[in-house]
C-alpha atoms as a PDB file:
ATOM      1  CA  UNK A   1      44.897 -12.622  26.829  1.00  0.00           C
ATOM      2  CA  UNK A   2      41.995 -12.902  24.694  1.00  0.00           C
ATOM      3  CA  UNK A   3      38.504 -12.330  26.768  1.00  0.00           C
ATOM      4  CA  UNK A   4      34.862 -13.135  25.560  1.00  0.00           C
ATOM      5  CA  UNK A   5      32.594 -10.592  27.038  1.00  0.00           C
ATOM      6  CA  UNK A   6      29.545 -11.751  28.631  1.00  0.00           C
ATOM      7  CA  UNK A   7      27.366  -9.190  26.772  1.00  0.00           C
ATOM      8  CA  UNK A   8      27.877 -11.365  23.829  1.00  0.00           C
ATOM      9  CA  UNK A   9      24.167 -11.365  21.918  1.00  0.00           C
ATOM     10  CA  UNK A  10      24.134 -14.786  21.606  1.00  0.00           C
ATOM     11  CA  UNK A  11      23.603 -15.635  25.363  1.00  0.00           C
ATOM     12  CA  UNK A  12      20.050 -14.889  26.243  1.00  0.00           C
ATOM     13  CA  UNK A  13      20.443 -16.131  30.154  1.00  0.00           C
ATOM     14  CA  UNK A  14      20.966 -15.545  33.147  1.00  0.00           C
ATOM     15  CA  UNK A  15      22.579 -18.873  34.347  1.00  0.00           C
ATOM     16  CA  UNK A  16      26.259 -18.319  34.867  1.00  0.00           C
ATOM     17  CA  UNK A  17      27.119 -22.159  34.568  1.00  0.00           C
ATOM     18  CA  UNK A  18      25.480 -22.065  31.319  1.00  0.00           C
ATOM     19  CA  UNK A  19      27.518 -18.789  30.114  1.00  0.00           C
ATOM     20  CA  UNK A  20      30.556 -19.948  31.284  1.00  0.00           C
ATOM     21  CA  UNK A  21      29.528 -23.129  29.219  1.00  0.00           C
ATOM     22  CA  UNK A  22      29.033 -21.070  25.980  1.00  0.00           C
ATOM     23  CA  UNK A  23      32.310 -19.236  26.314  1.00  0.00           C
ATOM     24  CA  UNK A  24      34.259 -22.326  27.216  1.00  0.00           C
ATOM     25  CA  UNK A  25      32.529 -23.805  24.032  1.00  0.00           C
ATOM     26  CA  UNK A  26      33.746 -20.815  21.758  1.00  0.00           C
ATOM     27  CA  UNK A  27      36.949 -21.339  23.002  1.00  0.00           C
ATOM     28  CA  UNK A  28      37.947 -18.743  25.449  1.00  0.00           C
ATOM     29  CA  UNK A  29      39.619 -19.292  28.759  1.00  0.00           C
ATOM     30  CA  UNK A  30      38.439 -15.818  29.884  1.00  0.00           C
ATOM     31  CA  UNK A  31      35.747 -13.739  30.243  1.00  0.00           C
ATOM     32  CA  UNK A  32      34.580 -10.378  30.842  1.00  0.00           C
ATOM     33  CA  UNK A  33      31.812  -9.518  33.211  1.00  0.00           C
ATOM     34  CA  UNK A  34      29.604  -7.406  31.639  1.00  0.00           C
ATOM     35  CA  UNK A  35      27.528  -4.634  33.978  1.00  0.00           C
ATOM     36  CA  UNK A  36      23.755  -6.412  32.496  1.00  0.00           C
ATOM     37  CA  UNK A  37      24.981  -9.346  34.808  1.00  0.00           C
ATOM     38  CA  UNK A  38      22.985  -9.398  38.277  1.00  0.00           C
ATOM     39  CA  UNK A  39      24.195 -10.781  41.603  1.00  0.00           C
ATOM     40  CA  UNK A  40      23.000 -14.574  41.465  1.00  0.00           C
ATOM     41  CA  UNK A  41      24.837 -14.861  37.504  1.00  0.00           C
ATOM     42  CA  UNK A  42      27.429 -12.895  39.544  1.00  0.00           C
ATOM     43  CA  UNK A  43      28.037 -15.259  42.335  1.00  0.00           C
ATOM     44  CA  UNK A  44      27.517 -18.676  39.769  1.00  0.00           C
ATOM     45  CA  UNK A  45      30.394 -17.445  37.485  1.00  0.00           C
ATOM     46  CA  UNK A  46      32.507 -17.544  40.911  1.00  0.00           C
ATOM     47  CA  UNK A  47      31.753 -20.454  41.489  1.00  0.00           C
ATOM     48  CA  UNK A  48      33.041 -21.609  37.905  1.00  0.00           C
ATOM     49  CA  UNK A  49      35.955 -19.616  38.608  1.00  0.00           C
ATOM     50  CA  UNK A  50      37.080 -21.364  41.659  1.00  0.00           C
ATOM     51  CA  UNK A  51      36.352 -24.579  40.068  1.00  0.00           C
ATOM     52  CA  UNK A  52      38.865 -23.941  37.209  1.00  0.00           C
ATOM     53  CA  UNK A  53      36.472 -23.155  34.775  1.00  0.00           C
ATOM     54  CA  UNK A  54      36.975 -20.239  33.930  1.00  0.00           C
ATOM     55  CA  UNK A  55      39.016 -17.232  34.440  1.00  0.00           C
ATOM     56  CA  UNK A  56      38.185 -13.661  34.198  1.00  0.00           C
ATOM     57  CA  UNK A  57      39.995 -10.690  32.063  1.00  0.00           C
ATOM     58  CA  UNK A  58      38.033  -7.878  33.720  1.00  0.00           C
ATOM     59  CA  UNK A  59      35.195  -6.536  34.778  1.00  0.00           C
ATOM     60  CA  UNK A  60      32.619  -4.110  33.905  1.00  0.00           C
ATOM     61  CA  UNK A  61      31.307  -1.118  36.241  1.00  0.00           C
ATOM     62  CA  UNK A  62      28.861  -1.448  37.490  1.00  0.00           C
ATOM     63  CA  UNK A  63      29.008  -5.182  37.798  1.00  0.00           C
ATOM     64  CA  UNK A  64      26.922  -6.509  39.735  1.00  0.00           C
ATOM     65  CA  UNK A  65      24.445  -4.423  38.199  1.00  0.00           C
ATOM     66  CA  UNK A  66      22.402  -1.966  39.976  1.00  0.00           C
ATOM     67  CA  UNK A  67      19.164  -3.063  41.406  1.00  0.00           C
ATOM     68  CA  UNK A  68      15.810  -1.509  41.989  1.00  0.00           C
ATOM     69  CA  UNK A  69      16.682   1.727  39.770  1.00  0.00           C
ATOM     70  CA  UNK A  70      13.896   4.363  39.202  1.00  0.00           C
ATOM     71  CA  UNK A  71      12.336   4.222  36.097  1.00  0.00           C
ATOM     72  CA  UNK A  72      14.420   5.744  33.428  1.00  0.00           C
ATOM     73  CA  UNK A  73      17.199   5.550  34.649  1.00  0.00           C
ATOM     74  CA  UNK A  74      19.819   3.736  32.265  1.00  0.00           C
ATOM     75  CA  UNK A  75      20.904   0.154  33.136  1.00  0.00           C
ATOM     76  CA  UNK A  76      24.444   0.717  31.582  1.00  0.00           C
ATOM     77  CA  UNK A  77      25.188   4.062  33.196  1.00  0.00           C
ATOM     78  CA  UNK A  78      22.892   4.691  35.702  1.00  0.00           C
ATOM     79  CA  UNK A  79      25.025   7.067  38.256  1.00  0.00           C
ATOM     80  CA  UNK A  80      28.042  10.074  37.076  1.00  0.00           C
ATOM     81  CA  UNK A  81      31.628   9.551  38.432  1.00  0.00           C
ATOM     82  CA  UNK A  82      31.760  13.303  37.248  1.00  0.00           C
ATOM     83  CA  UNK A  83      27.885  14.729  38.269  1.00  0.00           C
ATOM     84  CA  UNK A  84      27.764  18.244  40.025  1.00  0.00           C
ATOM     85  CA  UNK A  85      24.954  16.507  42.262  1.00  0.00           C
ATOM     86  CA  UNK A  86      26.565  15.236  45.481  1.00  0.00           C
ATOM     87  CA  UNK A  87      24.152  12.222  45.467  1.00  0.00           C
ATOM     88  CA  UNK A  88      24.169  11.109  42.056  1.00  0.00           C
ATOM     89  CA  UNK A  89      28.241  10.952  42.668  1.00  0.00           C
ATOM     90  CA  UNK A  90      28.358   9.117  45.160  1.00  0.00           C
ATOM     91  CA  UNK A  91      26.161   6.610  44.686  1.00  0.00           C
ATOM     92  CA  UNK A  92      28.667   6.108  41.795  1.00  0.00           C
ATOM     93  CA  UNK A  93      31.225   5.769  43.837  1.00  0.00           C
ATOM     94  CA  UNK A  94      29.461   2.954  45.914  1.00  0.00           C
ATOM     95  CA  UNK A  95      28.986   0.886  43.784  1.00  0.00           C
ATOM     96  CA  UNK A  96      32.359   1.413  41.640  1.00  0.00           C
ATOM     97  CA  UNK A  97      33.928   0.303  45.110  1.00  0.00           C
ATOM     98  CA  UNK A  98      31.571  -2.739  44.720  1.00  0.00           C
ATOM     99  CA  UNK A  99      32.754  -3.139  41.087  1.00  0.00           C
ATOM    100  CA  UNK A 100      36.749  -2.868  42.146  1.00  0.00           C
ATOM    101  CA  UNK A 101      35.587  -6.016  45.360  1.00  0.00           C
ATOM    102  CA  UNK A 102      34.193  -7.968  43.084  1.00  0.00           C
ATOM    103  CA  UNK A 103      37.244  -7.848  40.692  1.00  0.00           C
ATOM    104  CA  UNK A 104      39.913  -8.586  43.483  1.00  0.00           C
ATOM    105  CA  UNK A 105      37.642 -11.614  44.308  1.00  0.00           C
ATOM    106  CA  UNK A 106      37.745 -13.059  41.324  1.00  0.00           C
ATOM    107  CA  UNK A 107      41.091 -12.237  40.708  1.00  0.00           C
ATOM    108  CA  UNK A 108      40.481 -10.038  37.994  1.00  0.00           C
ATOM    109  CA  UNK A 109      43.066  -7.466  36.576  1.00  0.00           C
ATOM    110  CA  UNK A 110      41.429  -4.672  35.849  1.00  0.00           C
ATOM    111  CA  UNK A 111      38.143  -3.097  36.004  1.00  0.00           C
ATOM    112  CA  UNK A 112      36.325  -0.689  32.579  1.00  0.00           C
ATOM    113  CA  UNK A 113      35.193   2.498  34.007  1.00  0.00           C
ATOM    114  CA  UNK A 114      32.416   4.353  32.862  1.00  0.00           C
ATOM    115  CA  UNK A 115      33.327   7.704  33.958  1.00  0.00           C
ATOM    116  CA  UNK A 116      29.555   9.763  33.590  1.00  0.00           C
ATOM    117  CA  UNK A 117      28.627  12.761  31.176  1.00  0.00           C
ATOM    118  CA  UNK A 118      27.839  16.601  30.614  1.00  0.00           C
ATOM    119  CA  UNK A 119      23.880  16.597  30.449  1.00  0.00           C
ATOM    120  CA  UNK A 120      24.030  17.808  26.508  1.00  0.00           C
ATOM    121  CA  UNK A 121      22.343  14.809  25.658  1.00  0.00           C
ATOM    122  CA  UNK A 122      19.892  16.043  23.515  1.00  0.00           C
ATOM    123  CA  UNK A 123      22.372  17.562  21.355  1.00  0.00           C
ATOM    124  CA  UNK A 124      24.078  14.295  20.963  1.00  0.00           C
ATOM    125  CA  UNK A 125      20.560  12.399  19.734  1.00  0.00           C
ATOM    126  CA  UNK A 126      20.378  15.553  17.230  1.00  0.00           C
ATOM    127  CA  UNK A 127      23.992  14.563  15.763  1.00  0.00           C
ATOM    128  CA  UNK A 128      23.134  11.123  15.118  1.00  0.00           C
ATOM    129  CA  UNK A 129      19.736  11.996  13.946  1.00  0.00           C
ATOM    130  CA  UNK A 130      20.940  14.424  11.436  1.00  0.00           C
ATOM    131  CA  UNK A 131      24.086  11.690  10.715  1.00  0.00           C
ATOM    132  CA  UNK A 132      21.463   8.816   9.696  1.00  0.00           C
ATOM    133  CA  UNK A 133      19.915  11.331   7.383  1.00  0.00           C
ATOM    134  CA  UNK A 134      23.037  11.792   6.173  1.00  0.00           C
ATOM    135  CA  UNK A 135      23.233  15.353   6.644  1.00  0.00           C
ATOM    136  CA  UNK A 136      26.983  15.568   8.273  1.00  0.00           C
ATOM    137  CA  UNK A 137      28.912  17.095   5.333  1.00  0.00           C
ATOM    138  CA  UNK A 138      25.616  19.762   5.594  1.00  0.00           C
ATOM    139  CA  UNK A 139      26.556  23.345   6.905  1.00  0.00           C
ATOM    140  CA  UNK A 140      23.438  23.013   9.330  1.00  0.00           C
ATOM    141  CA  UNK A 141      25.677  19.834  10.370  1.00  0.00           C
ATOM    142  CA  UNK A 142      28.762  21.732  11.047  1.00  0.00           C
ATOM    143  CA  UNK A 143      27.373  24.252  12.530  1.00  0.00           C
ATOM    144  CA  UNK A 144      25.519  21.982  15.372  1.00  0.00           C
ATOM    145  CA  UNK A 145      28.935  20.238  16.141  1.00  0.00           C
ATOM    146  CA  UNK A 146      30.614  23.781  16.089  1.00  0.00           C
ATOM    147  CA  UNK A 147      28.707  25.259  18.667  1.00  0.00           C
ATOM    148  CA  UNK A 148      27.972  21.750  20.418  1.00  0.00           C
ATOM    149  CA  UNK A 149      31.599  21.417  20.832  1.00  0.00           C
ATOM    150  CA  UNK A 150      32.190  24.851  22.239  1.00  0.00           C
ATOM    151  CA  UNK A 151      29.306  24.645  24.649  1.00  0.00           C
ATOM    152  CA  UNK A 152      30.724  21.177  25.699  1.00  0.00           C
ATOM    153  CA  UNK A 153      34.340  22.976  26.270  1.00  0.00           C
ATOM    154  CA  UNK A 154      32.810  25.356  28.280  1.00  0.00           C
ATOM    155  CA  UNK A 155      31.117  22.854  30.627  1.00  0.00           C
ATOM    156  CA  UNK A 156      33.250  20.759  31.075  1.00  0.00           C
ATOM    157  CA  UNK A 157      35.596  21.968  33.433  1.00  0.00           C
ATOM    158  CA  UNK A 158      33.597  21.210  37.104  1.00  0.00           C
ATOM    159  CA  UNK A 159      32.614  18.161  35.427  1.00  0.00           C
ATOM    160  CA  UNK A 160      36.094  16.927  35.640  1.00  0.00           C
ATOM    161  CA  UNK A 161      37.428  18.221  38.489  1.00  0.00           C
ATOM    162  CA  UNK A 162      34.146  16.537  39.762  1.00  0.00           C
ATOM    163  CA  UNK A 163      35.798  12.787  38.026  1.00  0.00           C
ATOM    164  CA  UNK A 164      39.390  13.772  39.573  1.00  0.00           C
ATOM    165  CA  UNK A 165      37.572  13.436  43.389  1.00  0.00           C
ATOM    166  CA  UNK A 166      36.186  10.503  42.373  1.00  0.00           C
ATOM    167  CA  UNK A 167      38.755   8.872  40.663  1.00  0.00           C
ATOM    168  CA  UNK A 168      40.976   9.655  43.756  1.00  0.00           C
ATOM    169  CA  UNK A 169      39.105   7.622  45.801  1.00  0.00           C
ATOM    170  CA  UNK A 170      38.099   4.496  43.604  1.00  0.00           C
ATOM    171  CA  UNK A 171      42.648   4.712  42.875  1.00  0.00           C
ATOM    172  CA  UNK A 172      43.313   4.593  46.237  1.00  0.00           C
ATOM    173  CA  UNK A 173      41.109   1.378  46.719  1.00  0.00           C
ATOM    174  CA  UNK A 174      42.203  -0.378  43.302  1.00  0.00           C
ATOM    175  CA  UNK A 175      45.260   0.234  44.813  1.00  0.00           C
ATOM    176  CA  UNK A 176      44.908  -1.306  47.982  1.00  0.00           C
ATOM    177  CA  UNK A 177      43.293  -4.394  45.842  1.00  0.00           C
ATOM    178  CA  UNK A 178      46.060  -4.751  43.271  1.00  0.00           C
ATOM    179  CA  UNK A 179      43.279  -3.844  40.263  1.00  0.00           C
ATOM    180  CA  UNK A 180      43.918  -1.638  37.222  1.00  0.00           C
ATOM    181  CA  UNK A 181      41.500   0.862  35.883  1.00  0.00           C
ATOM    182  CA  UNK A 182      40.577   1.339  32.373  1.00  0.00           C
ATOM    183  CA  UNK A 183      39.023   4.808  31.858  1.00  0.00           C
ATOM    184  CA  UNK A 184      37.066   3.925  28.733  1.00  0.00           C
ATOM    185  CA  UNK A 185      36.102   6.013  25.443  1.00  0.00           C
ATOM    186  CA  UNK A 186      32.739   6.568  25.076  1.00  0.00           C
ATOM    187  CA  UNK A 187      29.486   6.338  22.828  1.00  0.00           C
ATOM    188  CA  UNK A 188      28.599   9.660  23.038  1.00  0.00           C
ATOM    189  CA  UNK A 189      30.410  12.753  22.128  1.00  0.00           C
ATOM    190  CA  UNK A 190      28.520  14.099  25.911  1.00  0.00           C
ATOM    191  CA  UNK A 191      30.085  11.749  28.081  1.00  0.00           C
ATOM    192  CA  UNK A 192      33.471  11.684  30.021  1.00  0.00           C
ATOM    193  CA  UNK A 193      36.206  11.515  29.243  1.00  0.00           C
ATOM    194  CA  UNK A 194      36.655  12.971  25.881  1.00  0.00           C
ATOM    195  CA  UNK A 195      40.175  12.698  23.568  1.00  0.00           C
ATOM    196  CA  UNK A 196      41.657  15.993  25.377  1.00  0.00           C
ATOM    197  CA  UNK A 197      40.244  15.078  28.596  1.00  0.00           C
ATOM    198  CA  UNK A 198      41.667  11.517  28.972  1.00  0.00           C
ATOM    199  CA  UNK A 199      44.956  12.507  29.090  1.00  0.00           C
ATOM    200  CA  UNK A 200      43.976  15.210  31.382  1.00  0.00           C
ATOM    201  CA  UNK A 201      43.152  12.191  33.453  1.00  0.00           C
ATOM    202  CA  UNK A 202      46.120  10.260  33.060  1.00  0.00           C
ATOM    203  CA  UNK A 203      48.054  13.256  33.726  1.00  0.00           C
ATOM    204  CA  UNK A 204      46.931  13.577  37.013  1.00  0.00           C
ATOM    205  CA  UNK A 205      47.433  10.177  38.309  1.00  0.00           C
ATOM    206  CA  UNK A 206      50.417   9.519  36.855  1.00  0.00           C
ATOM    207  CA  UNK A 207      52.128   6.197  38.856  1.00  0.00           C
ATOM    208  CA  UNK A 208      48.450   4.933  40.158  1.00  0.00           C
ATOM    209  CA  UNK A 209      45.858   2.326  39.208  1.00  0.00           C
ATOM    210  CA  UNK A 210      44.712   4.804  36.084  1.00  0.00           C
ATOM    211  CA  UNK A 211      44.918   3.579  32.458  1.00  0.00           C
ATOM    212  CA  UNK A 212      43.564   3.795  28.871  1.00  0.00           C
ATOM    213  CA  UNK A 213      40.880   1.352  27.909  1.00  0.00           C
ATOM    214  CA  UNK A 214      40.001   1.708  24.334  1.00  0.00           C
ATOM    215  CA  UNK A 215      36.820   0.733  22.728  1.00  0.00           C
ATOM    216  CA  UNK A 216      36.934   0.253  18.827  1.00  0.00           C
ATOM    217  CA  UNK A 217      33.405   0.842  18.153  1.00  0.00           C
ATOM    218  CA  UNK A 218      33.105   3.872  20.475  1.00  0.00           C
ATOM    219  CA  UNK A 219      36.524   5.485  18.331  1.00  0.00           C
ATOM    220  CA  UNK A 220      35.473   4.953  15.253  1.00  0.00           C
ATOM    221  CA  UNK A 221      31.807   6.397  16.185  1.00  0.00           C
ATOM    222  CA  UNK A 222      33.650  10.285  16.779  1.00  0.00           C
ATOM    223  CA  UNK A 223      35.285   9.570  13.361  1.00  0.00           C
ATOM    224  CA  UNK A 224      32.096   9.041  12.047  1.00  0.00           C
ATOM    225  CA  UNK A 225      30.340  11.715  13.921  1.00  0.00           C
ATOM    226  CA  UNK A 226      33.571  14.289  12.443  1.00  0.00           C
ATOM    227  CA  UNK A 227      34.408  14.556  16.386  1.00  0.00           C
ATOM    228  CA  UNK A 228      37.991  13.081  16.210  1.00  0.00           C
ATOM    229  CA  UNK A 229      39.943  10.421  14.363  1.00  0.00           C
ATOM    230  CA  UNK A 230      39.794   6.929  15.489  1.00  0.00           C
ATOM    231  CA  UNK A 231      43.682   6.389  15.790  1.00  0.00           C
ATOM    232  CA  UNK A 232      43.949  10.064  17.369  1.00  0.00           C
ATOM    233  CA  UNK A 233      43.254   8.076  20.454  1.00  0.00           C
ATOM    234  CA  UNK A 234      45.945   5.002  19.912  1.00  0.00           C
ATOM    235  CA  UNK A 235      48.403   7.573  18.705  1.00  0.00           C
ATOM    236  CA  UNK A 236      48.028   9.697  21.926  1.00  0.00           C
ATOM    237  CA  UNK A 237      47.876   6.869  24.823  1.00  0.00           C
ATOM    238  CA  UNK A 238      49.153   3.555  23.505  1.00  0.00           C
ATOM    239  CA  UNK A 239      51.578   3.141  25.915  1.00  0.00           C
ATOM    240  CA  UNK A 240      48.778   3.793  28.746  1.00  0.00           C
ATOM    241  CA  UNK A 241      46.313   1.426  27.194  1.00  0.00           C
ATOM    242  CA  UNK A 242      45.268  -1.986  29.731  1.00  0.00           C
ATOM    243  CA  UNK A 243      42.412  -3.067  27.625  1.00  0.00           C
ATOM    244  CA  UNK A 244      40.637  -2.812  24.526  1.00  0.00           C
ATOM    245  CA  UNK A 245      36.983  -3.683  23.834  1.00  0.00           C
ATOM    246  CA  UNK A 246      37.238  -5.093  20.022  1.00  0.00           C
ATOM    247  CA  UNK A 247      33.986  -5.546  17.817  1.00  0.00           C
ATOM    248  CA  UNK A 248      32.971  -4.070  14.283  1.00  0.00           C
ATOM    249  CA  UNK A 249      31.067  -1.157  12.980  1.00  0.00           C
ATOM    250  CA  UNK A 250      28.486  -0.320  10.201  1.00  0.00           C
ATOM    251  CA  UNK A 251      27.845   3.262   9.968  1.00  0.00           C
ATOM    252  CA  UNK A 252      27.389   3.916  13.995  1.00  0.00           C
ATOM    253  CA  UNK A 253      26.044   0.633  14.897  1.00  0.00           C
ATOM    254  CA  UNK A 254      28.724  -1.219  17.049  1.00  0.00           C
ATOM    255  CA  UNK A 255      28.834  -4.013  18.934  1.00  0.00           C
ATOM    256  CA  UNK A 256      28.942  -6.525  15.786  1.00  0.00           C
ATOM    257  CA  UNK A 257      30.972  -9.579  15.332  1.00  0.00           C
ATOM    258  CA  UNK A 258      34.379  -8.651  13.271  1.00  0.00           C
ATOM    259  CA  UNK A 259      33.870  -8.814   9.646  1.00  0.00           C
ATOM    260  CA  UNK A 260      30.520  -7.846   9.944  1.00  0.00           C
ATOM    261  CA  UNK A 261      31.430  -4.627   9.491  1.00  0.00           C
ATOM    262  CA  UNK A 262      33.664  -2.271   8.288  1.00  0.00           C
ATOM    263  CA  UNK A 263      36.361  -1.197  10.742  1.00  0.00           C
ATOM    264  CA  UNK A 264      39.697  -1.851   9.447  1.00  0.00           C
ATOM    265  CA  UNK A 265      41.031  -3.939  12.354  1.00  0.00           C
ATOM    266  CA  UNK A 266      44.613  -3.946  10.743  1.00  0.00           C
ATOM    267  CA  UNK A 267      44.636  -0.519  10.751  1.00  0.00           C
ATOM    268  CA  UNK A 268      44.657  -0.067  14.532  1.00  0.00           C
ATOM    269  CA  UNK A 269      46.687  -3.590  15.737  1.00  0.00           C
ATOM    270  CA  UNK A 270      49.958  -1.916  15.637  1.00  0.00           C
ATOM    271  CA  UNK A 271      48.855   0.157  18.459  1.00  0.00           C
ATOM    272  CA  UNK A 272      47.018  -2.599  20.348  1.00  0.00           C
ATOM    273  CA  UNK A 273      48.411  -5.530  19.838  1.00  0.00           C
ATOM    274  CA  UNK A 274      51.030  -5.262  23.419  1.00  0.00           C
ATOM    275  CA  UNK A 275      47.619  -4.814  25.132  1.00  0.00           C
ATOM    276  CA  UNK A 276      47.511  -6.933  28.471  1.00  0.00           C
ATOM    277  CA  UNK A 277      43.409  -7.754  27.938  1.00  0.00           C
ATOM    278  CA  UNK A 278      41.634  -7.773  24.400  1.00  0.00           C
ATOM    279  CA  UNK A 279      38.122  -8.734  24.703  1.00  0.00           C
ATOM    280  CA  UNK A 280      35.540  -8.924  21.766  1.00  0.00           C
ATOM    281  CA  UNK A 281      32.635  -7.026  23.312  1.00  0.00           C
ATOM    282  CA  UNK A 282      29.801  -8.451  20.480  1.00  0.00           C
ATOM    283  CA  UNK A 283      26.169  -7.541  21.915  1.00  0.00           C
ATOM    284  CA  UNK A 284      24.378  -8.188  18.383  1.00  0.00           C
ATOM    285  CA  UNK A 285      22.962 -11.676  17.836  1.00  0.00           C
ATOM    286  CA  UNK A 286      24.979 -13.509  14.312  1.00  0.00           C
ATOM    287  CA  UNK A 287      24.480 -16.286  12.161  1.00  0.00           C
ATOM    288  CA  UNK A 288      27.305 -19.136  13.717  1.00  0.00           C
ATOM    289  CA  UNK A 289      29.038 -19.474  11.061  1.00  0.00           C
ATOM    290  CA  UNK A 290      29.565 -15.931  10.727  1.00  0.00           C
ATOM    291  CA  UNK A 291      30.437 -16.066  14.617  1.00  0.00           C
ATOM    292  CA  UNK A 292      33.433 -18.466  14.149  1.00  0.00           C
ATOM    293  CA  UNK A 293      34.467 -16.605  11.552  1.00  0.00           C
ATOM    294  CA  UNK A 294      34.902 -13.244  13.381  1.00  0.00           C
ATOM    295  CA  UNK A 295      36.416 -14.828  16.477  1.00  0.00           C
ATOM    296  CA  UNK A 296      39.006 -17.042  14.859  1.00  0.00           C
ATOM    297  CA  UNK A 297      40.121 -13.658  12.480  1.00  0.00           C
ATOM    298  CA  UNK A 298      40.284 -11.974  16.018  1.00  0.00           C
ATOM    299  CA  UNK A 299      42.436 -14.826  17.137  1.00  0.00           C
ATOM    300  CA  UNK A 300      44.830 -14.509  14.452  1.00  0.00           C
ATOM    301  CA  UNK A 301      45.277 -11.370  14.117  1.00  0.00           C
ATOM    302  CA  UNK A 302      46.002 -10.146  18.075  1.00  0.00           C
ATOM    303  CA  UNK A 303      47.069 -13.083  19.609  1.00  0.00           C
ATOM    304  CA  UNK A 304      49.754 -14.370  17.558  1.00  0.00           C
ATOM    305  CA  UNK A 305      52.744 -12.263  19.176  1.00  0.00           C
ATOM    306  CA  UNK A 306      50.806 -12.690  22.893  1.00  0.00           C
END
């Protein structure tokens, strides 16, 4: 199936009869729920759903989105699956749970997890700093991804087995609902899991509700960033792979409509193209015409064999 996201950039509301309207417009049967949506778009999109409207792909945690959070903490990841603080993980947890309810009632199939991150943050804003200068063929380069690489090794490991008691309990529960999660690549060289550590993952619940969800722009950002190679990923877990979040890339800015930008979307469909649930995940706003373009090359090119 071929999924519109509902963080698509040209949708500035919060009506979900009117963003079920716009996808239904652009042609797509489905949608994914993105984790900006609140409660009341929440509950309207069900009530397009159960109408015949509409049906949904997926959905992504946290969706419903989080309400009343402190200020600064982040809208799209604002609790750790895999944080050493007892709180922080299980508020996570909570409202995961909430994420996997909300996807058996609207008879999703599968739900994106964010899984959380080492707190090496900074380090990661002074790679892409130093990559927008374009500094990352520099030795000072190398040598901050050397040693922020082997300080993120070294961290890592009570970070994850953190994610595996969490991931044990939001599996059991997907179980019980009949929903698949897709443990996502992320943005951030910091944040869980990372190439090594998703199979690590996948590993250890072998047979469960655990897959691959890959995310072109997020791939192609660790080529960018020298991390790892984009198709390291498709190479390693194609067969595990439930979803993939497609949109383009300049540079390290993701999130644009295909051909836009300069991924080489050929390049990766032999690995994706027997994924279940392909949604274009476009957040940044684009001319119509360019719009149509982008979605009907999508079309072509991944759902010609579905």
């Amino acid at each position: 199936m071929l999924s519109l996201s509902t963080a698509w950039g040209g949708t500035d509301t919060e009506d979900g009869h009117l963003i079920v309207a716009e996808a239904k417009r652009l042609g797509f049967d489905y949608i994914e729920l993105h984790h900006s949506l609140k409660i009341t778009t929440v509950k309207e999109i069900l009530e397009e759903k159960k109408s015949g409207s509409i049906k949904i792909s997926s959905l992504h945690n946290h969706c419903p989105r989080v309400q009343n959070l402190k200020l600064g903490k982040p809208r799209a990841e604002p609790y750790s699956l895999c944080s050493l603080n007892t709180h922080q993980r299980r508020s996570a947890i909570k409202h995961s749970l909430r994420t996997i309810e909300f996807a058996a009632l609207f008879e999703a199939s599968a739900v994106v997890l964010h899984c959380g991150w080492i707190n090496m943050k900074n380090l990661d804003v002074k790679l892409v700093e130093m990559y927008r200068e374009n500094m990352q063929e520099s030795a000072e380069y190398q040598k901050l991804k050397a040693d922020y690489l082997k300080k993120r090794e070294k961290k890592s490991p009570p970070h994850m087995e953190r994610l595996f008691r969490s991931l044990d309990i939001l599996n059991q529960e997907a179980d019980r609902k009949g929903i698949k999660l897709g443990i996502e690549n992320r943005y951030r060289p910091s944040e869980v899991p990372g190439l090594e550590e998703i199979g690590m993952v996948l590993e250890k619940f072998e047979g469960g509700s655990l897959y691959y969800w890959h995310d072109t722009g997020h791939a192609q950002i660790h080529e960018e960033l020298g991390i790892t190679k984009h198709l390291d990923y498709l190479e390693r877990y194609r067969e595990k792979i439930i979803g993939i979040h497609l949109h383009d890339i300049s540079g390290i800015d993701d999130h644009k409509v295909p051909l836009t930008g300069e991924l080489d979307f050929g390049a990766i469909k032999p690995y994706v193209e027997s994924s279940p649930i392909k949604v274009l995940e476009i957040s940044v706003k684009t001319a119509e015409e360019q719009l149509a373009r982008g979605i009907s090359y999508i079309r072509d090119l991944f759902t010609e064999s579905d």
